[in-house]
C-alpha atoms as a PDB file:
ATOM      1  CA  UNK A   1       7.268  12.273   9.276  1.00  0.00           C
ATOM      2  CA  UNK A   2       6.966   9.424   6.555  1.00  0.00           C
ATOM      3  CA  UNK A   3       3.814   8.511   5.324  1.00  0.00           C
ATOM      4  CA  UNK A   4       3.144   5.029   4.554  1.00  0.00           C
ATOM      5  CA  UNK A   5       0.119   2.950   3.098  1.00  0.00           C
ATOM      6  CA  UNK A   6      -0.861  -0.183   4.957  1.00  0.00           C
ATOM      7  CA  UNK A   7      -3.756  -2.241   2.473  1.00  0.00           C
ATOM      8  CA  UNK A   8      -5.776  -4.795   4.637  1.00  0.00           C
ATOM      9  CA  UNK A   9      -7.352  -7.578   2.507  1.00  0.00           C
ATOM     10  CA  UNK A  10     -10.482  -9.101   4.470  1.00  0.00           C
ATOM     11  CA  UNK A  11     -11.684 -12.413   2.299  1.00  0.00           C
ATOM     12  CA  UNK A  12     -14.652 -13.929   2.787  1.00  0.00           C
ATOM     13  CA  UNK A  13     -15.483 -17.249   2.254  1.00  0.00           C
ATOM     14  CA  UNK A  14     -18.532 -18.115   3.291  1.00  0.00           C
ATOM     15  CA  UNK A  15     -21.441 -18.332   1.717  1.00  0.00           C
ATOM     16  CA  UNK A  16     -23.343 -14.877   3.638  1.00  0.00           C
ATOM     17  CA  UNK A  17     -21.985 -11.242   3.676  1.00  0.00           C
ATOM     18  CA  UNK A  18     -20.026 -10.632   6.993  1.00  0.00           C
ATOM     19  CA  UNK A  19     -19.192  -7.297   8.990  1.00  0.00           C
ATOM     20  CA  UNK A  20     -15.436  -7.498  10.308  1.00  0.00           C
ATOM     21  CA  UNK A  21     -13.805  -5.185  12.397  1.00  0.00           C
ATOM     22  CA  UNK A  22     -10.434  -4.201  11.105  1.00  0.00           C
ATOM     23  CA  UNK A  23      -7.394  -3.130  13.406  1.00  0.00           C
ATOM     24  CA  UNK A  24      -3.912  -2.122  12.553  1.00  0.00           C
ATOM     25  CA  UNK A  25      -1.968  -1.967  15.745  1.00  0.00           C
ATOM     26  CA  UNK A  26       1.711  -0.388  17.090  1.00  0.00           C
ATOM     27  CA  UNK A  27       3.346   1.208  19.502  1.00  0.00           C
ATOM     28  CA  UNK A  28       3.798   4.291  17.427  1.00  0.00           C
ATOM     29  CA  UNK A  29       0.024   4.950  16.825  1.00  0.00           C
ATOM     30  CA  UNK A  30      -3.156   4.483  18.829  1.00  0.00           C
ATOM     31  CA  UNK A  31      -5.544   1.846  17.059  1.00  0.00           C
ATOM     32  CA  UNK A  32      -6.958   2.389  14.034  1.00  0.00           C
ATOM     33  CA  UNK A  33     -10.405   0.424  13.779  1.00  0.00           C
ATOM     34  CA  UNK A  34     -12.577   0.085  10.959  1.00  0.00           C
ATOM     35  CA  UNK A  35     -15.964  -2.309  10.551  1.00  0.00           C
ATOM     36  CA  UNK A  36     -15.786  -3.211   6.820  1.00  0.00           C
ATOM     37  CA  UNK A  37     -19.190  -5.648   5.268  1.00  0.00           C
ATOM     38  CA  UNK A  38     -17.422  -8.173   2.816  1.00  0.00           C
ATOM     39  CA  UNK A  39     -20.096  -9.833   0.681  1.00  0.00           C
ATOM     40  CA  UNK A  40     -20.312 -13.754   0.217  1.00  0.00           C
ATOM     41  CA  UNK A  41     -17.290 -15.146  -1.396  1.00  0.00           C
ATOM     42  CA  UNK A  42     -15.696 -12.211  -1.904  1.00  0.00           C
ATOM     43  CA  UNK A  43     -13.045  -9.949  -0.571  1.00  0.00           C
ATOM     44  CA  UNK A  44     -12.582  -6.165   0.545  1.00  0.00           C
ATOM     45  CA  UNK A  45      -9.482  -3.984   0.759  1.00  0.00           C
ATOM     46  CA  UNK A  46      -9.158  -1.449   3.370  1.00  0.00           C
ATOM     47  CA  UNK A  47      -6.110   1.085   3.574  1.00  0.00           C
ATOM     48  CA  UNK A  48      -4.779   2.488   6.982  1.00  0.00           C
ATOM     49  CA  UNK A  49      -2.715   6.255   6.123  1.00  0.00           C
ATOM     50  CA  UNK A  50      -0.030   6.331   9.106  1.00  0.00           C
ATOM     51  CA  UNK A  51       2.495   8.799   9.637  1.00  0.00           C
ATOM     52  CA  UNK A  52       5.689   7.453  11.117  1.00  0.00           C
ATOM     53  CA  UNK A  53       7.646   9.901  13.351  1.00  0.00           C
ATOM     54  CA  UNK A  54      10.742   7.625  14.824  1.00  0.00           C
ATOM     55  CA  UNK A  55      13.240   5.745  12.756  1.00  0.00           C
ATOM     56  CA  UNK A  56      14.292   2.328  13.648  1.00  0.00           C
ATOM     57  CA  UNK A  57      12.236  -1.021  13.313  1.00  0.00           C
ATOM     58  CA  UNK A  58       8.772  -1.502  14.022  1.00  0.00           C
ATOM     59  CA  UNK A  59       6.152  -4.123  14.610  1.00  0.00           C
ATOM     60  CA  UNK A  60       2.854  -3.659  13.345  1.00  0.00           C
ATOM     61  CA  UNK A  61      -0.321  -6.583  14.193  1.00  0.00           C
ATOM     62  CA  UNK A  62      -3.387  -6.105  12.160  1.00  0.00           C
ATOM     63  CA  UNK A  63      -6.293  -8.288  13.284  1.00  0.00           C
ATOM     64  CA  UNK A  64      -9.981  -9.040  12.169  1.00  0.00           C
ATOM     65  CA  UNK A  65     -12.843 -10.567  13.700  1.00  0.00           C
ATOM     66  CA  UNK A  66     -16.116 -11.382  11.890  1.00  0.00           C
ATOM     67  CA  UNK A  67     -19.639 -10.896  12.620  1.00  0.00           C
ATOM     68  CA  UNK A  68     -19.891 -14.397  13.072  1.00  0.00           C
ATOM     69  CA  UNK A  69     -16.854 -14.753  15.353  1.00  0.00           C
ATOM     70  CA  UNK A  70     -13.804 -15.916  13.298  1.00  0.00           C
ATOM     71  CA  UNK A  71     -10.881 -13.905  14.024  1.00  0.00           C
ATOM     72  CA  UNK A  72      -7.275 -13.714  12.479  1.00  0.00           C
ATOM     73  CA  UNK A  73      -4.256 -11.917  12.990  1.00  0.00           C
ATOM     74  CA  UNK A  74      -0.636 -11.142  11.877  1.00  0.00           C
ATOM     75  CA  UNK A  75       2.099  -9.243  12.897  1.00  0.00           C
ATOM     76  CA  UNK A  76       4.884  -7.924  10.816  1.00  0.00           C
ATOM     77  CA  UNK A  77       7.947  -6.046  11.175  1.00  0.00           C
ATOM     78  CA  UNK A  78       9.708  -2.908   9.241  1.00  0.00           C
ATOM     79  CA  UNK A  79      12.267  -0.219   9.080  1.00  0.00           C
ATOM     80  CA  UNK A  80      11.960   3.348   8.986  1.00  0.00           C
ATOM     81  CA  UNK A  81      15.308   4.992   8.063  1.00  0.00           C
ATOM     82  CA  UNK A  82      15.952   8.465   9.197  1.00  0.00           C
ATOM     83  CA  UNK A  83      16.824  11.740   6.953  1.00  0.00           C
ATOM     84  CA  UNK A  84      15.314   9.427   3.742  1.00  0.00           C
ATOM     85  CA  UNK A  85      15.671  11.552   0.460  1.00  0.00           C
ATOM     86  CA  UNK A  86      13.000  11.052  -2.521  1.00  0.00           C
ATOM     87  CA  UNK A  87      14.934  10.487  -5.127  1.00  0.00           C
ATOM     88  CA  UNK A  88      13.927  11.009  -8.724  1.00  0.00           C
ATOM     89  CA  UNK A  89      16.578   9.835 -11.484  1.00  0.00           C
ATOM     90  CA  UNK A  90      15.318  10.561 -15.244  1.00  0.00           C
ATOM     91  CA  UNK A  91      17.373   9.416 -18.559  1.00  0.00           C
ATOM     92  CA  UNK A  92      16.616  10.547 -21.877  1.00  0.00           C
ATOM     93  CA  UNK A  93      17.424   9.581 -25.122  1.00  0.00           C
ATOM     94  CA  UNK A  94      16.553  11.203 -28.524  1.00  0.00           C
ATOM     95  CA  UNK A  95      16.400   9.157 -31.513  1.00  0.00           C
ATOM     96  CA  UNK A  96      16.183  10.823 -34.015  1.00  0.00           C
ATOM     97  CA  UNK A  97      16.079   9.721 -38.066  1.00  0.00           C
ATOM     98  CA  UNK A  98      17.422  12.140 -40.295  1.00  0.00           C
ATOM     99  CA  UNK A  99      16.685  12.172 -44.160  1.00  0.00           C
ATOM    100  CA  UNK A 100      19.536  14.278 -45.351  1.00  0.00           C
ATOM    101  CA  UNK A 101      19.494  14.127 -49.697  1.00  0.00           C
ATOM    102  CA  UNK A 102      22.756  15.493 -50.247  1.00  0.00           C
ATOM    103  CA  UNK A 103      21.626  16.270 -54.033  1.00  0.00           C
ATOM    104  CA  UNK A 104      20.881  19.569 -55.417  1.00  0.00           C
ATOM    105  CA  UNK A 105      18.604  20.491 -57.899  1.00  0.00           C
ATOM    106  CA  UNK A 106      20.290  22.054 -60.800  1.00  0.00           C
ATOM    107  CA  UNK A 107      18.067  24.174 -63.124  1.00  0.00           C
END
Protein backbone atom coordinates (compact mmCIF):
# COMPACT_ATOMS: atom_id res chain seq x y z
CA UNK A 1 0.00 0.00 0.00
CA UNK A 2 1.03 3.81 -0.18
CA UNK A 3 2.05 5.48 2.73
CA UNK A 4 1.13 8.96 3.20
CA UNK A 5 1.76 11.75 5.92
CA UNK A 6 -1.24 13.71 7.10
CA UNK A 7 0.28 16.95 9.54
CA UNK A 8 -2.58 18.36 11.81
CA UNK A 9 -1.87 21.95 12.98
CA UNK A 10 -3.92 22.64 16.34
CA UNK A 11 -3.48 26.68 17.12
CA UNK A 12 -4.27 28.05 20.10
CA UNK A 13 -5.30 31.29 20.76
CA UNK A 14 -6.25 31.84 23.91
CA UNK A 15 -4.63 33.04 26.54
CA UNK A 16 -4.41 29.28 28.79
CA UNK A 17 -2.86 25.95 27.54
CA UNK A 18 -5.69 23.67 26.12
CA UNK A 19 -5.92 19.73 25.67
CA UNK A 20 -7.62 18.94 22.15
CA UNK A 21 -8.52 15.77 20.91
CA UNK A 22 -7.34 15.21 17.40
CA UNK A 23 -9.20 12.91 14.77
CA UNK A 24 -8.40 12.10 11.22
CA UNK A 25 -11.33 10.28 9.79
CA UNK A 26 -12.19 7.92 6.39
CA UNK A 27 -13.72 5.24 5.17
CA UNK A 28 -10.49 3.47 4.48
CA UNK A 29 -9.19 3.52 8.14
CA UNK A 30 -10.77 3.28 11.57
CA UNK A 31 -10.20 6.65 13.60
CA UNK A 32 -7.14 7.73 14.56
CA UNK A 33 -7.44 9.89 17.88
CA UNK A 34 -4.89 11.72 19.59
CA UNK A 35 -5.28 14.32 22.83
CA UNK A 36 -2.49 16.86 22.07
CA UNK A 37 -1.90 20.04 25.14
CA UNK A 38 -1.20 23.25 22.97
CA UNK A 39 0.19 25.96 25.25
CA UNK A 40 -1.27 29.63 25.30
CA UNK A 41 -0.90 31.34 22.04
CA UNK A 42 0.75 28.86 20.46
CA UNK A 43 0.36 26.00 18.09
CA UNK A 44 1.15 22.11 17.88
CA UNK A 45 1.63 19.82 14.90
CA UNK A 46 0.54 16.33 15.03
CA UNK A 47 1.21 13.73 12.11
CA UNK A 48 -1.24 10.77 11.34
CA UNK A 49 1.07 7.68 9.25
CA UNK A 50 -1.82 5.96 7.05
CA UNK A 51 -1.40 3.32 4.69
CA UNK A 52 -3.72 3.50 1.73
CA UNK A 53 -4.72 0.12 0.19
CA UNK A 54 -7.47 1.14 -2.70
CA UNK A 55 -6.89 3.53 -5.52
CA UNK A 56 -9.43 6.01 -6.50
CA UNK A 57 -10.50 9.29 -4.60
CA UNK A 58 -10.92 9.70 -1.08
CA UNK A 59 -12.37 11.96 1.54
CA UNK A 60 -10.65 12.46 4.62
CA UNK A 61 -12.40 14.91 7.82
CA UNK A 62 -10.03 15.73 10.55
CA UNK A 63 -11.70 17.38 13.55
CA UNK A 64 -10.64 18.91 17.01
CA UNK A 65 -12.36 19.79 20.03
CA UNK A 66 -10.78 21.66 22.98
CA UNK A 67 -10.75 21.21 26.58
CA UNK A 68 -12.79 24.09 26.82
CA UNK A 69 -15.31 23.05 24.15
CA UNK A 70 -14.46 24.76 20.80
CA UNK A 71 -14.48 22.38 18.07
CA UNK A 72 -13.49 22.61 14.28
CA UNK A 73 -13.44 20.52 11.41
CA UNK A 74 -12.54 20.03 7.68
CA UNK A 75 -12.85 17.63 5.17
CA UNK A 76 -10.75 17.20 2.14
CA UNK A 77 -10.53 15.10 -0.79
CA UNK A 78 -7.56 13.10 -2.76
CA UNK A 79 -6.44 10.59 -5.25
CA UNK A 80 -4.61 7.53 -4.88
CA UNK A 81 -3.42 6.22 -8.29
CA UNK A 82 -2.82 2.58 -8.68
CA UNK A 83 0.60 0.68 -9.81
CA UNK A 84 2.46 4.37 -8.85
CA UNK A 85 6.29 4.02 -9.65
CA UNK A 86 8.96 6.11 -7.48
CA UNK A 87 10.72 7.66 -9.79
CA UNK A 88 14.22 8.99 -9.33
CA UNK A 89 15.72 11.08 -12.39
CA UNK A 90 19.49 12.33 -11.70
CA UNK A 91 21.57 14.71 -14.26
CA UNK A 92 25.09 15.35 -13.99
CA UNK A 93 27.35 17.66 -15.30
CA UNK A 94 31.19 17.92 -14.92
CA UNK A 95 32.82 21.14 -15.26
CA UNK A 96 35.82 20.88 -15.39
CA UNK A 97 38.82 23.77 -15.92
CA UNK A 98 41.75 22.58 -17.53
CA UNK A 99 45.22 24.44 -17.39
CA UNK A 100 46.91 22.89 -20.34
CA UNK A 101 50.62 25.08 -20.96
CA UNK A 102 51.36 23.84 -24.23
CA UNK A 103 55.16 25.05 -23.67
CA UNK A 104 58.03 22.88 -23.07
CA UNK A 105 60.91 23.45 -21.18
CA UNK A 106 63.98 23.29 -23.25
CA UNK A 107 67.28 22.74 -21.35
Amino acid sequence: GEKITIPVRIFNYKDKPITAEVRVSSKLWPDKTEDVTVPADKAQTVNYTITLTEAGEHEITVSARSSLGDADAVEKRFLVQPGGEKVAEVDSVLIMKHDRDTTEEKH
